[in-house]
C-alpha atoms as a PDB file:
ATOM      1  CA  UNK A   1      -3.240  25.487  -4.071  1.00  0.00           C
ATOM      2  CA  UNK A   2      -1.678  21.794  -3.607  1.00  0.00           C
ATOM      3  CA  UNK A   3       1.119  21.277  -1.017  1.00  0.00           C
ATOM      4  CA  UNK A   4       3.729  20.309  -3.266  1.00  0.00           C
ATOM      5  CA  UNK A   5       5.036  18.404  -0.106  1.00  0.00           C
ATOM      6  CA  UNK A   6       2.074  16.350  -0.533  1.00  0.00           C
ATOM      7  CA  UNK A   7       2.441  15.578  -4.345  1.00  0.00           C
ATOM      8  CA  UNK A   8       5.949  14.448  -3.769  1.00  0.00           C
ATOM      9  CA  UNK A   9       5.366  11.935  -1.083  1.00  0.00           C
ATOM     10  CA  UNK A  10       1.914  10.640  -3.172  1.00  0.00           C
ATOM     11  CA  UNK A  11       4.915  10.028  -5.995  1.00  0.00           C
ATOM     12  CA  UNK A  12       6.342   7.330  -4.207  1.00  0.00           C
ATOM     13  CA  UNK A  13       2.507   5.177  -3.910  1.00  0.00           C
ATOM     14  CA  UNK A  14       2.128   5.150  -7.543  1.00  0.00           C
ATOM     15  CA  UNK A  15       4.456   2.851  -9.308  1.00  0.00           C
ATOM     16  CA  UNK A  16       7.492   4.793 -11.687  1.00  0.00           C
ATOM     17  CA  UNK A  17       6.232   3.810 -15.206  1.00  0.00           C
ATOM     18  CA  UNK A  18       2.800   5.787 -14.242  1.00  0.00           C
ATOM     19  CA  UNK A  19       4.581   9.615 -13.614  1.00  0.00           C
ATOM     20  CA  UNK A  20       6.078   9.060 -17.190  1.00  0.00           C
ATOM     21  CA  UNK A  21       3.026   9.482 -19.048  1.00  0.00           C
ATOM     22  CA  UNK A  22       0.889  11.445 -16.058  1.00  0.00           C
ATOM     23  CA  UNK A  23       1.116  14.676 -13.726  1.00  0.00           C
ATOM     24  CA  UNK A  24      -0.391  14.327 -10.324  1.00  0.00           C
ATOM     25  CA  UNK A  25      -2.192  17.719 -10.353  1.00  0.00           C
ATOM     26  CA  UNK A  26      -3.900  17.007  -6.610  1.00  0.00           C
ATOM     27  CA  UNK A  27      -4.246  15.239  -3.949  1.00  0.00           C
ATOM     28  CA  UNK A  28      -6.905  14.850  -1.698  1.00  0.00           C
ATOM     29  CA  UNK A  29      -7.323  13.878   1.790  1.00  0.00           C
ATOM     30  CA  UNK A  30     -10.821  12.426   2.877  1.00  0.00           C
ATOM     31  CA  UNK A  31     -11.893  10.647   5.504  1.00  0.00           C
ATOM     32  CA  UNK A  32     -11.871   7.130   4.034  1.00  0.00           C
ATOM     33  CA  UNK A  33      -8.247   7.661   2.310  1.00  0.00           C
ATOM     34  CA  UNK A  34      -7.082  10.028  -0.720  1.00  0.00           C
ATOM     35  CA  UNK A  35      -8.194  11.232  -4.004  1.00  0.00           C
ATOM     36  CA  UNK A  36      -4.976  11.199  -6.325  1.00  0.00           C
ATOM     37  CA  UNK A  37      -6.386  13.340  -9.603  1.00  0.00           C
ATOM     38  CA  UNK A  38      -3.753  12.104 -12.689  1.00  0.00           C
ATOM     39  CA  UNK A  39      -3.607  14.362 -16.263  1.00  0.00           C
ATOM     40  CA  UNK A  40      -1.838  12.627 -19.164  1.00  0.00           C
ATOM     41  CA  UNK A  41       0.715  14.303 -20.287  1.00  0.00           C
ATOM     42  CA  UNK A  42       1.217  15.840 -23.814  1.00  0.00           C
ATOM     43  CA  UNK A  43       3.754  13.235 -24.994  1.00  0.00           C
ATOM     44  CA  UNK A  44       2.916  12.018 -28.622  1.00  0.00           C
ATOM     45  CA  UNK A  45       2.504   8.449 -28.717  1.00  0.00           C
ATOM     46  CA  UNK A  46       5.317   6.596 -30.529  1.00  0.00           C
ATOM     47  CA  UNK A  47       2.675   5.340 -32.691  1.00  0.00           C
ATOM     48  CA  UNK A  48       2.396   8.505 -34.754  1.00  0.00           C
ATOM     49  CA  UNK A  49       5.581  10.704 -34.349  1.00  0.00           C
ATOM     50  CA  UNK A  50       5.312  10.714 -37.884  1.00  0.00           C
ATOM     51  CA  UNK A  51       1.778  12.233 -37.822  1.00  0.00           C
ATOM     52  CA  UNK A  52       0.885  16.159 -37.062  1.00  0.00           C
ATOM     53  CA  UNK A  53      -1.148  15.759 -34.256  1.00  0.00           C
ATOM     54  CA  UNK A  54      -2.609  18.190 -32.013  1.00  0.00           C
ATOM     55  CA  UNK A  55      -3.692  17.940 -28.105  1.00  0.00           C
ATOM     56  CA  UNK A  56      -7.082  18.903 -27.777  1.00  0.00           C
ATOM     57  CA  UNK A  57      -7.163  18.804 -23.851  1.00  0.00           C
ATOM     58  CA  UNK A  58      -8.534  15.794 -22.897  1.00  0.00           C
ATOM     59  CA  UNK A  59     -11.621  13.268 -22.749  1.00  0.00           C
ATOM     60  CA  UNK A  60     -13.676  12.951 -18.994  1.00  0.00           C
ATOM     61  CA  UNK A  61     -12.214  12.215 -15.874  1.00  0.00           C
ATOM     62  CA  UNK A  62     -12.470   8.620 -14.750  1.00  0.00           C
ATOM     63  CA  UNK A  63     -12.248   6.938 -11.068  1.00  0.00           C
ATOM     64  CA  UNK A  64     -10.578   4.041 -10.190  1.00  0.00           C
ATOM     65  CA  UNK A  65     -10.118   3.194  -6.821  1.00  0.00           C
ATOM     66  CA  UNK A  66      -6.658   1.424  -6.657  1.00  0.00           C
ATOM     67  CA  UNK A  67      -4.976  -0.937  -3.993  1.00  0.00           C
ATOM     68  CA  UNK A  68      -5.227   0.578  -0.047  1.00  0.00           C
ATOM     69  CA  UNK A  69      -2.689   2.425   1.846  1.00  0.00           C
ATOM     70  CA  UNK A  70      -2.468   1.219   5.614  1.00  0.00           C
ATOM     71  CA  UNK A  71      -6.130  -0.063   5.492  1.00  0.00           C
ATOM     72  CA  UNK A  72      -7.279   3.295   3.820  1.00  0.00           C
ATOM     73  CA  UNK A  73      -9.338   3.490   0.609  1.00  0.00           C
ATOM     74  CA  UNK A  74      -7.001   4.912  -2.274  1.00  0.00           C
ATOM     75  CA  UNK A  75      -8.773   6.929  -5.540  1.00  0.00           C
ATOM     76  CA  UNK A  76      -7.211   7.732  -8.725  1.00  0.00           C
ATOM     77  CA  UNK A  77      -9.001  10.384 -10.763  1.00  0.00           C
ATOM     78  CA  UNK A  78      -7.812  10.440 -14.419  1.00  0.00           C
ATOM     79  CA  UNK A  79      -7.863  12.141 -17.171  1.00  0.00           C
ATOM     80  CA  UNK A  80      -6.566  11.196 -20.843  1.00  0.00           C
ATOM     81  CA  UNK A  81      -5.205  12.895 -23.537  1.00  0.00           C
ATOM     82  CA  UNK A  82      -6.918  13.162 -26.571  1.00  0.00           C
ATOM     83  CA  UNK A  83      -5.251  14.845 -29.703  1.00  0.00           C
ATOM     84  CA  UNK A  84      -6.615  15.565 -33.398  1.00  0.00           C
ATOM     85  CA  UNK A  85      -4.364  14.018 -35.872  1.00  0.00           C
ATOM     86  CA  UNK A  86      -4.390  16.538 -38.824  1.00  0.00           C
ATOM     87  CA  UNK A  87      -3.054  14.083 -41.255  1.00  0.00           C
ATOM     88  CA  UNK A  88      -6.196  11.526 -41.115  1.00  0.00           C
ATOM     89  CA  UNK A  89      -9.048  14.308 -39.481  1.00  0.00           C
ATOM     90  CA  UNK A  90      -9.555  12.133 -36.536  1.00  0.00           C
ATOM     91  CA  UNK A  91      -9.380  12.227 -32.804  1.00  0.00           C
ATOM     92  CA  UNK A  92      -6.592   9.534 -31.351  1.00  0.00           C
ATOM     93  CA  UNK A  93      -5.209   8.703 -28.019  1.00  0.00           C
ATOM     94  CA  UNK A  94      -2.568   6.667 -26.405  1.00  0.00           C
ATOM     95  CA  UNK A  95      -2.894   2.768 -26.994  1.00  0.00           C
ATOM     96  CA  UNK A  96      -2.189   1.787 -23.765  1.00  0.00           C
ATOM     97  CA  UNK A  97      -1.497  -1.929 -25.063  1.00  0.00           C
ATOM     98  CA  UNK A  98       1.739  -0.638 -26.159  1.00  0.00           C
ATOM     99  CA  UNK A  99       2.664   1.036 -23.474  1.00  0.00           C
ATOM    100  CA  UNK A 100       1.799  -1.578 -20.725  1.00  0.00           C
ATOM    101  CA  UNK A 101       4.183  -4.015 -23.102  1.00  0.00           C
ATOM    102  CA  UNK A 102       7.132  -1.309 -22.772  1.00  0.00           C
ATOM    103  CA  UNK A 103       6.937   0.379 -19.305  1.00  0.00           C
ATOM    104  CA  UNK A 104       6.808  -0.973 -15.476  1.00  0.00           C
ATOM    105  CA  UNK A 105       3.374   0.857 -15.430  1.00  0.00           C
ATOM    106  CA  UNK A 106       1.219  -2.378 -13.508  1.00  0.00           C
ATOM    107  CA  UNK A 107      -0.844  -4.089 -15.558  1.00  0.00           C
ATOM    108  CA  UNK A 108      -4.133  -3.618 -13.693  1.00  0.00           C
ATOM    109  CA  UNK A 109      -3.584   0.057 -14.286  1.00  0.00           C
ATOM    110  CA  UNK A 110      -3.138  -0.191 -18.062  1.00  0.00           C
ATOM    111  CA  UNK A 111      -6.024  -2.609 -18.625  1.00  0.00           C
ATOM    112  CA  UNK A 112      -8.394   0.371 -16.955  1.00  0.00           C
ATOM    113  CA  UNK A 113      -6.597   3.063 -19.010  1.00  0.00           C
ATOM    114  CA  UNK A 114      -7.721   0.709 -22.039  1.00  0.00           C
ATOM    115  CA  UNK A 115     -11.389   0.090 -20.739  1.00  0.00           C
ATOM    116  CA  UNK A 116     -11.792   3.842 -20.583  1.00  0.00           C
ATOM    117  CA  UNK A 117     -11.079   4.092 -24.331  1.00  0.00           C
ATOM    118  CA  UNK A 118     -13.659   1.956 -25.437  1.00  0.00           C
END
């Protein structure tokens, strides 16, 4: 079980547009740094509020290792929502150009939420 002690101080490395649209479900210490594991959450993108979608968990977990704390290595492990929208049959998730355009989520993390959608 995760020290929510631990989640809440990791809260304040990650920058405030990030914990809208993610959960920090565990942290990790290791012996180079930390292992910060991110879910989306189930938030319907603006895009289709319109639409009948439904989340259908989500697609892999992906690794980026982000900017150091205090000289130590720094990992984000993400996963992304993925939802089946029951008015077109297909699978959709979050267009993250959109939301880097609205939100103080940093760019560099938006443009790898976008590579690992293609």
């Amino acid at each position: 079980m995760q020290n929510n002690q631990e989640i809440d101080l990791v809260k304040y490395i990650l920058p405030n547009g990030d914990l809208v649209y993610f959960t920090i479900t565990q942290v990790l210490q290791i012996g180079v740094g930390l292992i910060i594991y991110l879910d989306e959450n189930n938030i319907v993108p603006q895009e289709y509020k319109s639409h009948k979608l439904i989340s259908k968990g989500y697609y892999e977990e992906s690794s980026v290792q982000d900017f150091p704390i205090r000289g130590k290595a720094v990992y984000l492990h993400v996963r992304r929502r993925r939802w089946f929208n029951e008015n077109t049959g297909e699978y959709i998730c979050r267009d993250w150009d959109l939301v880097a355009k609205g939100t103080r989520m940093t760019q560099e993390f938006a443009s790898f939420l976008k590579s690992i959608a293609r």
